[in-house]
Protein backbone atom coordinates (compact mmCIF):
# COMPACT_ATOMS: atom_id res chain seq x y z
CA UNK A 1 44.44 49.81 18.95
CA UNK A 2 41.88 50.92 16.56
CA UNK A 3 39.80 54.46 16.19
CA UNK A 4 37.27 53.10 18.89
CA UNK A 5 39.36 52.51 21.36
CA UNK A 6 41.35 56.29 21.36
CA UNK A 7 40.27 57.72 24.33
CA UNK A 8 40.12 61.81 24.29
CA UNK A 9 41.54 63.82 27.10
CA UNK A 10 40.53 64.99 29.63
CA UNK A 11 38.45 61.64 29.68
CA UNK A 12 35.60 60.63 31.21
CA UNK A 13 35.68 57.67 33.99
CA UNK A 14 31.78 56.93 32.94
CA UNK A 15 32.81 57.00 29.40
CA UNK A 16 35.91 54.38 29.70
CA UNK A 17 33.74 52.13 31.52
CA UNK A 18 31.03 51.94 29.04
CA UNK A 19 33.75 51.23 26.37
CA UNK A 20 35.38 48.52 28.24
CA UNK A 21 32.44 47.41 28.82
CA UNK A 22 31.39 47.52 25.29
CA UNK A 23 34.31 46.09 24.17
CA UNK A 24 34.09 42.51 26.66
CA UNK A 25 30.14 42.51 25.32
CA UNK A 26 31.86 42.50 21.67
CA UNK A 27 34.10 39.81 22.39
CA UNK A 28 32.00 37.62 24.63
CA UNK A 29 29.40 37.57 21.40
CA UNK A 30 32.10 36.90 19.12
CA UNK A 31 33.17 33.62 21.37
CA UNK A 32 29.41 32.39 21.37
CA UNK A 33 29.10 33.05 17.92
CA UNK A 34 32.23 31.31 17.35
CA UNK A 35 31.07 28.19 19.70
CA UNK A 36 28.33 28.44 17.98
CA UNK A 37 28.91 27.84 14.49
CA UNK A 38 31.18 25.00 15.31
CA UNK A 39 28.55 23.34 16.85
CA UNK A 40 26.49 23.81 13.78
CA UNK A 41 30.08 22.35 12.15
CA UNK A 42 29.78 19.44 14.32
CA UNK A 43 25.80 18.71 13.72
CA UNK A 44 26.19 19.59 10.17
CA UNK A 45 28.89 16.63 9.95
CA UNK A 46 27.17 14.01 12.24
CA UNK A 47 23.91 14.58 10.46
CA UNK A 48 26.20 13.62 7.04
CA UNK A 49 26.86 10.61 8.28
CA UNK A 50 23.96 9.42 9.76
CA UNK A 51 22.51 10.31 5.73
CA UNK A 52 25.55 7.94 4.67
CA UNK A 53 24.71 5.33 7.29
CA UNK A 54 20.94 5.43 6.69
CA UNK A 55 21.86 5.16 2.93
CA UNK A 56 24.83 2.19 3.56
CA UNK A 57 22.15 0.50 5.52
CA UNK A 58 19.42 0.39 3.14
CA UNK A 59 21.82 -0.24 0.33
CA UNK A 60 23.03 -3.44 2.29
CA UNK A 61 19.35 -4.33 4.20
CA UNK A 62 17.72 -4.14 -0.27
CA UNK A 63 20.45 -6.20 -0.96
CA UNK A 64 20.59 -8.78 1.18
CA UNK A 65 17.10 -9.18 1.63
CA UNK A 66 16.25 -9.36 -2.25
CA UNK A 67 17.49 -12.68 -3.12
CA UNK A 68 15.30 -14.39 -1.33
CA UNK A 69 12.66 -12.51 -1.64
CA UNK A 70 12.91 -13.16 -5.33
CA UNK A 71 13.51 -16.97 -4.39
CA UNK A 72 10.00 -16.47 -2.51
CA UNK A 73 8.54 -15.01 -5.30
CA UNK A 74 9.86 -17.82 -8.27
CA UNK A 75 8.72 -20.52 -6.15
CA UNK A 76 5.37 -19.57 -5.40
CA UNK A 77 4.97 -19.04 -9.14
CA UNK A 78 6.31 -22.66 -9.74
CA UNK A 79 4.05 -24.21 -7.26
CA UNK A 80 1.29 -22.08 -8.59
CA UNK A 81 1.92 -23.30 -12.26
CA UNK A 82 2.84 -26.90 -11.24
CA UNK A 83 0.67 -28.22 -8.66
CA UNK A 84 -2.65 -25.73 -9.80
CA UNK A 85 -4.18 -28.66 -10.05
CA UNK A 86 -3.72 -30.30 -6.84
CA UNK A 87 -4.63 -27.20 -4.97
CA UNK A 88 -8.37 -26.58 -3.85
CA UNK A 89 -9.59 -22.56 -3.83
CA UNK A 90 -7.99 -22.02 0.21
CA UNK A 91 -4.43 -23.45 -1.18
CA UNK A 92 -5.02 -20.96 -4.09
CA UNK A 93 -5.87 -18.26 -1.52
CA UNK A 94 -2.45 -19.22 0.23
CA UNK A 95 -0.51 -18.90 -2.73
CA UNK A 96 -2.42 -15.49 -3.52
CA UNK A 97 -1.54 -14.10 0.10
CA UNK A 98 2.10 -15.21 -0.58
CA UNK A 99 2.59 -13.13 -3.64
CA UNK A 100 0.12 -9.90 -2.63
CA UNK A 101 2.76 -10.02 0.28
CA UNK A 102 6.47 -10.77 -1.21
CA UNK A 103 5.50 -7.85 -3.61
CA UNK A 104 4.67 -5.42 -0.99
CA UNK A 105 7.96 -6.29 0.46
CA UNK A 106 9.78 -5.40 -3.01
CA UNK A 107 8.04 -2.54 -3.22
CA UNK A 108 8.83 -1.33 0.28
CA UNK A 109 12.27 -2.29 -0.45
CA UNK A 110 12.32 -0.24 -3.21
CA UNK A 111 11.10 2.75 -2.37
CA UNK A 112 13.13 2.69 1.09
CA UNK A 113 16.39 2.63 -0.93
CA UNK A 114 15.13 5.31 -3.18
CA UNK A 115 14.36 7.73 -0.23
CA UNK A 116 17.89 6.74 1.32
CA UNK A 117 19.42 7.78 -2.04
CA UNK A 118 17.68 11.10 -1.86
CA UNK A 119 20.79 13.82 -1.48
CA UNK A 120 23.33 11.11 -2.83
CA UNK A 121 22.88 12.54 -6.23
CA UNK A 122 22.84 16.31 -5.01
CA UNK A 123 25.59 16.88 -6.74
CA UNK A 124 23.78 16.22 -10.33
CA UNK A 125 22.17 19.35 -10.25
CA UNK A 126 21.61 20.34 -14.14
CA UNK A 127 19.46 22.57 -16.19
CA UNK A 128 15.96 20.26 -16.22
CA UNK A 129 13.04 21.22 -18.76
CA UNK A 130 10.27 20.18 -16.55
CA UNK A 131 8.01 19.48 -19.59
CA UNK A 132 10.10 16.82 -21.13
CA UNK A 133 10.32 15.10 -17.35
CA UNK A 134 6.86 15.41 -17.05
CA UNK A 135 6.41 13.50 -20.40
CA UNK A 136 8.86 10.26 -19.19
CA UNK A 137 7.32 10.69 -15.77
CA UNK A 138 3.41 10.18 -17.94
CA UNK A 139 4.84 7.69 -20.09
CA UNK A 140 5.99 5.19 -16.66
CA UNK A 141 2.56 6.02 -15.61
CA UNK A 142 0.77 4.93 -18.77
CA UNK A 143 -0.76 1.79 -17.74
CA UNK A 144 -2.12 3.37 -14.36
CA UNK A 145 -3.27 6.86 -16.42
CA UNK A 146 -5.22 3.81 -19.01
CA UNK A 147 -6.50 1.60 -16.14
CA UNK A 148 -8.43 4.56 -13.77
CA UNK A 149 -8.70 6.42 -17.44
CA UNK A 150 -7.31 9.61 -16.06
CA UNK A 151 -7.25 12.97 -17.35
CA UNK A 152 -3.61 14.63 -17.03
CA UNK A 153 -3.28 18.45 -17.89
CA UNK A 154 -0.42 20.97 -17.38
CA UNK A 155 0.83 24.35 -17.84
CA UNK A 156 3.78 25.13 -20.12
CA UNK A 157 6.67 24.07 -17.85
CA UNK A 158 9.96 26.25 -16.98
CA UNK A 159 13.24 25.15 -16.97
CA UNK A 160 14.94 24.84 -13.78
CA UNK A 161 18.05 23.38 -11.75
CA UNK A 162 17.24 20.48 -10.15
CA UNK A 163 18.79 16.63 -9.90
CA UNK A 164 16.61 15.34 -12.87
CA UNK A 165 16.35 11.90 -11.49
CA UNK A 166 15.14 13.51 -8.19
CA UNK A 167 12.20 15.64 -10.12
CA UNK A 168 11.03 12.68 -12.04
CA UNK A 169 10.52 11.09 -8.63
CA UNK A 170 8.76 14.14 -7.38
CA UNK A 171 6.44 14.13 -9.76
CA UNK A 172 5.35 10.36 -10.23
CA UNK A 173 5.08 9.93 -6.59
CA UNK A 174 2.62 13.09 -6.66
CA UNK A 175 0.72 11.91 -9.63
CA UNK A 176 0.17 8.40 -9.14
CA UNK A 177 -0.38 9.29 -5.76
CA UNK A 178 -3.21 11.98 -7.26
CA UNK A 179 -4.41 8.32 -9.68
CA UNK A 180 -4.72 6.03 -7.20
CA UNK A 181 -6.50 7.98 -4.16
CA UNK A 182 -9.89 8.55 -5.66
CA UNK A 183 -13.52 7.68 -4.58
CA UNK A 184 -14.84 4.63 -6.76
CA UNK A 185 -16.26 4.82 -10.11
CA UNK A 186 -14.55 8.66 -10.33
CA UNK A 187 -11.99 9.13 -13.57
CA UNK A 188 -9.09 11.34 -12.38
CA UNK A 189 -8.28 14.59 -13.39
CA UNK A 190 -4.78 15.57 -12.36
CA UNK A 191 -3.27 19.21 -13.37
CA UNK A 192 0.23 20.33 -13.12
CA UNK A 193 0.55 24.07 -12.54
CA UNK A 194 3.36 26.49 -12.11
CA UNK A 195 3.91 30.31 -11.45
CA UNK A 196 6.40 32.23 -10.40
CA UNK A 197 6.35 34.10 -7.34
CA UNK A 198 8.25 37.42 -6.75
CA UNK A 199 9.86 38.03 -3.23
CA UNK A 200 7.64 35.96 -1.03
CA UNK A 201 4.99 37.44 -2.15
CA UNK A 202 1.52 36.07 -3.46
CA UNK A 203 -1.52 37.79 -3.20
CA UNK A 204 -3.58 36.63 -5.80
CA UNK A 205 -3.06 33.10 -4.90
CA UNK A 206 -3.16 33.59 -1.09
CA UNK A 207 -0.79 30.84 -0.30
CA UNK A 208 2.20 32.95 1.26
CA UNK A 209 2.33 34.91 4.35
CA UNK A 210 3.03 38.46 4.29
CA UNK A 211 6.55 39.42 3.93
CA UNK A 212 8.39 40.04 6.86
CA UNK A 213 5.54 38.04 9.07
CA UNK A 214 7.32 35.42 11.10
CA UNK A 215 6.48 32.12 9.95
CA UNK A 216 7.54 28.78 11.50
CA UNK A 217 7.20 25.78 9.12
CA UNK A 218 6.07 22.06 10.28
CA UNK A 219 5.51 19.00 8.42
CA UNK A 220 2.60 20.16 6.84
CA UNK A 221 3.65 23.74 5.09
CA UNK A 222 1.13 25.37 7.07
CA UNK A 223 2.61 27.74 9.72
CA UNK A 224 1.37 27.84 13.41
CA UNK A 225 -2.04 29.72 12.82
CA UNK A 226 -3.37 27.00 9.96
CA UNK A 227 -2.11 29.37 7.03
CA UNK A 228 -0.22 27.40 4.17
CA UNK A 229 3.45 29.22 4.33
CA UNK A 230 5.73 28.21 1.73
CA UNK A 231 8.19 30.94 2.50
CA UNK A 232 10.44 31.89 0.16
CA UNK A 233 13.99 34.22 -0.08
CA UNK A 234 13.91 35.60 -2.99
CA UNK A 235 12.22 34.67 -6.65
CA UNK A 236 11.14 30.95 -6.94
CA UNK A 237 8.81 29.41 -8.87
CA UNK A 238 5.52 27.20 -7.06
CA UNK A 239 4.47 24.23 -8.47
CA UNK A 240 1.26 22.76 -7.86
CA UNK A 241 -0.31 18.92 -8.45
CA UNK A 242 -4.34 19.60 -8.40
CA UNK A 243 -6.38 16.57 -8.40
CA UNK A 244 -10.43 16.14 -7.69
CA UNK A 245 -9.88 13.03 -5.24
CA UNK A 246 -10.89 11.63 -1.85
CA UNK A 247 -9.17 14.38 -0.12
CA UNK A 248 -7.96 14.56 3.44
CA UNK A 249 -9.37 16.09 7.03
CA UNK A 250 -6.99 19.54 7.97
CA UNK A 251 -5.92 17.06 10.73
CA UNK A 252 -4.77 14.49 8.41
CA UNK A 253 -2.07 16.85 7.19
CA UNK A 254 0.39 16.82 9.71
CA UNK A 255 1.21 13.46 9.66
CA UNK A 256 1.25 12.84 5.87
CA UNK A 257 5.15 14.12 5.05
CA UNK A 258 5.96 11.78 7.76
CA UNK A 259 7.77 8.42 6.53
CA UNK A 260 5.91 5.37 7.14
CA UNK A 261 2.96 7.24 7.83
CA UNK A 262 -0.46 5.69 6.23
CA UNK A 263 -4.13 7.70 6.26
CA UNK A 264 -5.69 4.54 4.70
CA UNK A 265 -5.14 0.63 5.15
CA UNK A 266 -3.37 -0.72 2.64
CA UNK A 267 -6.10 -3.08 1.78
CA UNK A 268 -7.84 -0.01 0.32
CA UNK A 269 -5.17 2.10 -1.06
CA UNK A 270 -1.57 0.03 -1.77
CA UNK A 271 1.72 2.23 -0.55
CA UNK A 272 4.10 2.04 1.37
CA UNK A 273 3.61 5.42 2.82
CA UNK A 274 7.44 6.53 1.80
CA UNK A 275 6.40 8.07 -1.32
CA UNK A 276 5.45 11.61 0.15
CA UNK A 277 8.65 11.70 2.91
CA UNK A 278 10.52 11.19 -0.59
CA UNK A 279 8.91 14.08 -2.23
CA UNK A 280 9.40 16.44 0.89
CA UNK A 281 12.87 15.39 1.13
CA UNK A 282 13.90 15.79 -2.50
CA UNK A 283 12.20 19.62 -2.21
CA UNK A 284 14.04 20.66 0.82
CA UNK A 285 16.95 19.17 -0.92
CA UNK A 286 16.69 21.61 -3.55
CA UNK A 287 16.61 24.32 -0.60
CA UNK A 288 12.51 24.67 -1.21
CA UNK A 289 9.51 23.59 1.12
CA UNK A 290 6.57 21.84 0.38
CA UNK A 291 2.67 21.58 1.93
CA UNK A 292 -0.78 21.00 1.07
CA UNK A 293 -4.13 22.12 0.61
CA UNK A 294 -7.16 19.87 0.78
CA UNK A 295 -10.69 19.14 1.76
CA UNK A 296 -12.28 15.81 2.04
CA UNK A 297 -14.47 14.59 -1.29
CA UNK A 298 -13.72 17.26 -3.24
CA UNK A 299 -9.72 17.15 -3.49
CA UNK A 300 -5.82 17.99 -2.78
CA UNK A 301 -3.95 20.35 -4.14
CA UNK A 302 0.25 19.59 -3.41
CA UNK A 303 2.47 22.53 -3.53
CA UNK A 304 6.55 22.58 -4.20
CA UNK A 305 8.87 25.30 -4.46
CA UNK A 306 12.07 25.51 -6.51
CA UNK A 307 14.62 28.42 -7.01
CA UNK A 308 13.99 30.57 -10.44
């Protein structure tokens, strides 16, 4: 029996109730807190393995359906170098269709396993200078920065603690993705920015709700009035990928974060519309959130955030 529960005399019956009853509210909170959290146990652990099963099965789907896609691949090559000239301009067509096709698949494959592996590495969280992985992630985009003769700029990058292999796949999805959607005829320019932000709040750059305003977050980053909300706990730093391309309708954006999902045919604009679920997975990976600001011919701007 503790200090709360002494009882004075002459006591009040009114009093005792309210105690008692006090006392059963206390421990009827404490059981649904308890029930609870073991749910949360439960979910927490069924959602682990469904990530292991989702990776096992992609691991296993890449694997087994890469040899012959390779053996696709070889032979339509051979028959392309061996019977050229046998083949009028519709059997070259067929051959072209062939390849165009068996690579998409490879690609697909590809970055399918690489979004199953997101969170398999979490562990290999290190001390990252973002300006040296910006630098490999511009040197494996070389040919495409050459080809659409882009413009890449940045601000001087911090160092954070993030899964290195995880940021350079951040950032070349969001830069190649900033290379390859632009009007014709229109050279890229593509800027990586970063500041930090103090306590969730923003107010030069506008992009954070007021602190203490209740926020909920959707696919998007905006909240549920239209207003871009990456919410924050605490100092973080915001990273931004600016780029002056087609740009996207404000309806557009909900669906974008979304695996498999596609604004364009492919025809037009090549993907495999996994490379922006990636990026929002490996940010909320690294407990941050991610959104976007855009408007159509004049650009998009792609936000992250990452702990300080």
């Amino acid at each position: 029996v503790g200090g709360v529960d002494y009882i004075s005399k002459p006591f009040q019956v009114q009093e005792v109730l309210a105690r008692v009853e006090n006392q059963l509210t206390i421990q009827r909170l404490q059981k649904q807190l308890w029930a609870k959290n073991l749910a949360l146990e439960t979910t927490n652990q069924e959602l682990e393995r469904s990530n292991r099963e989702l990776e096992q099965f992609a691991h296993v789907l890449c694997h087994d359906l890469n040899q012959p896609l390779q053996s696709i691949i070889l032979h339509t090559d051979m028959l392309d170098i061996n019977y050229q000239d046998r083949l009028d301009m519709k059997g070259e067509g067929y051959i072209t269709k062939i390849r165009d096709s068996s690579l998409r698949m490879k690609t697909f494959m590809q970055d399918l396993l690489v979004y199953a592996k997101v969170g398999a590495d979490s562990q290999d969280i290190t001390s990252t200078d973002c300006n040296i992985v910006l630098e490999q992630v511009l040197d494996n985009l070389k040919a495409a920065i050459s080809e659409k003769n882009a413009l890449i700029t940045n601000d001087s990058l911090p160092t954070v603690n993030v899964s290195q292999t995880q940021l350079i796949q951040l950032f070349q999805n969001l830069i190649s993705n900033a290379i390859k959607f632009q009007a014709p005829g229109t050279s890229p320019q593509v800027k990586v920015s970063v500041k930090p932000v103090d306590n969730s709040r923003d107010t030069d750059h506008g992009i954070l709700p007021e602190v203490g305003r209740a926020s909920s977050i959707n696919a998007t980053g905006f909240d549920e009035n239209g207003r871009n909300s990456l919410e924050h706990g605490g100092n973080y730093w915001l990273f931004g990928v600016h780029d002056n391309g087609i740009g996207m309708e404000p309806d557009q954006r909900s669906h974008i974060f979304e695996i498999f999902q596609r604004l364009h045919s492919s025809q037009d604009y090549p993907g495999t519309g996994i490379g922006l679920a990636t990026c929002k997975k490996i940010v909320e990976n690294h407990g941050g959130q991610i959104g976007v600001e855009s408007e159509p011919g004049v650009g998009s701007t792609f936000y992250g955030t990452a702990p300080a």
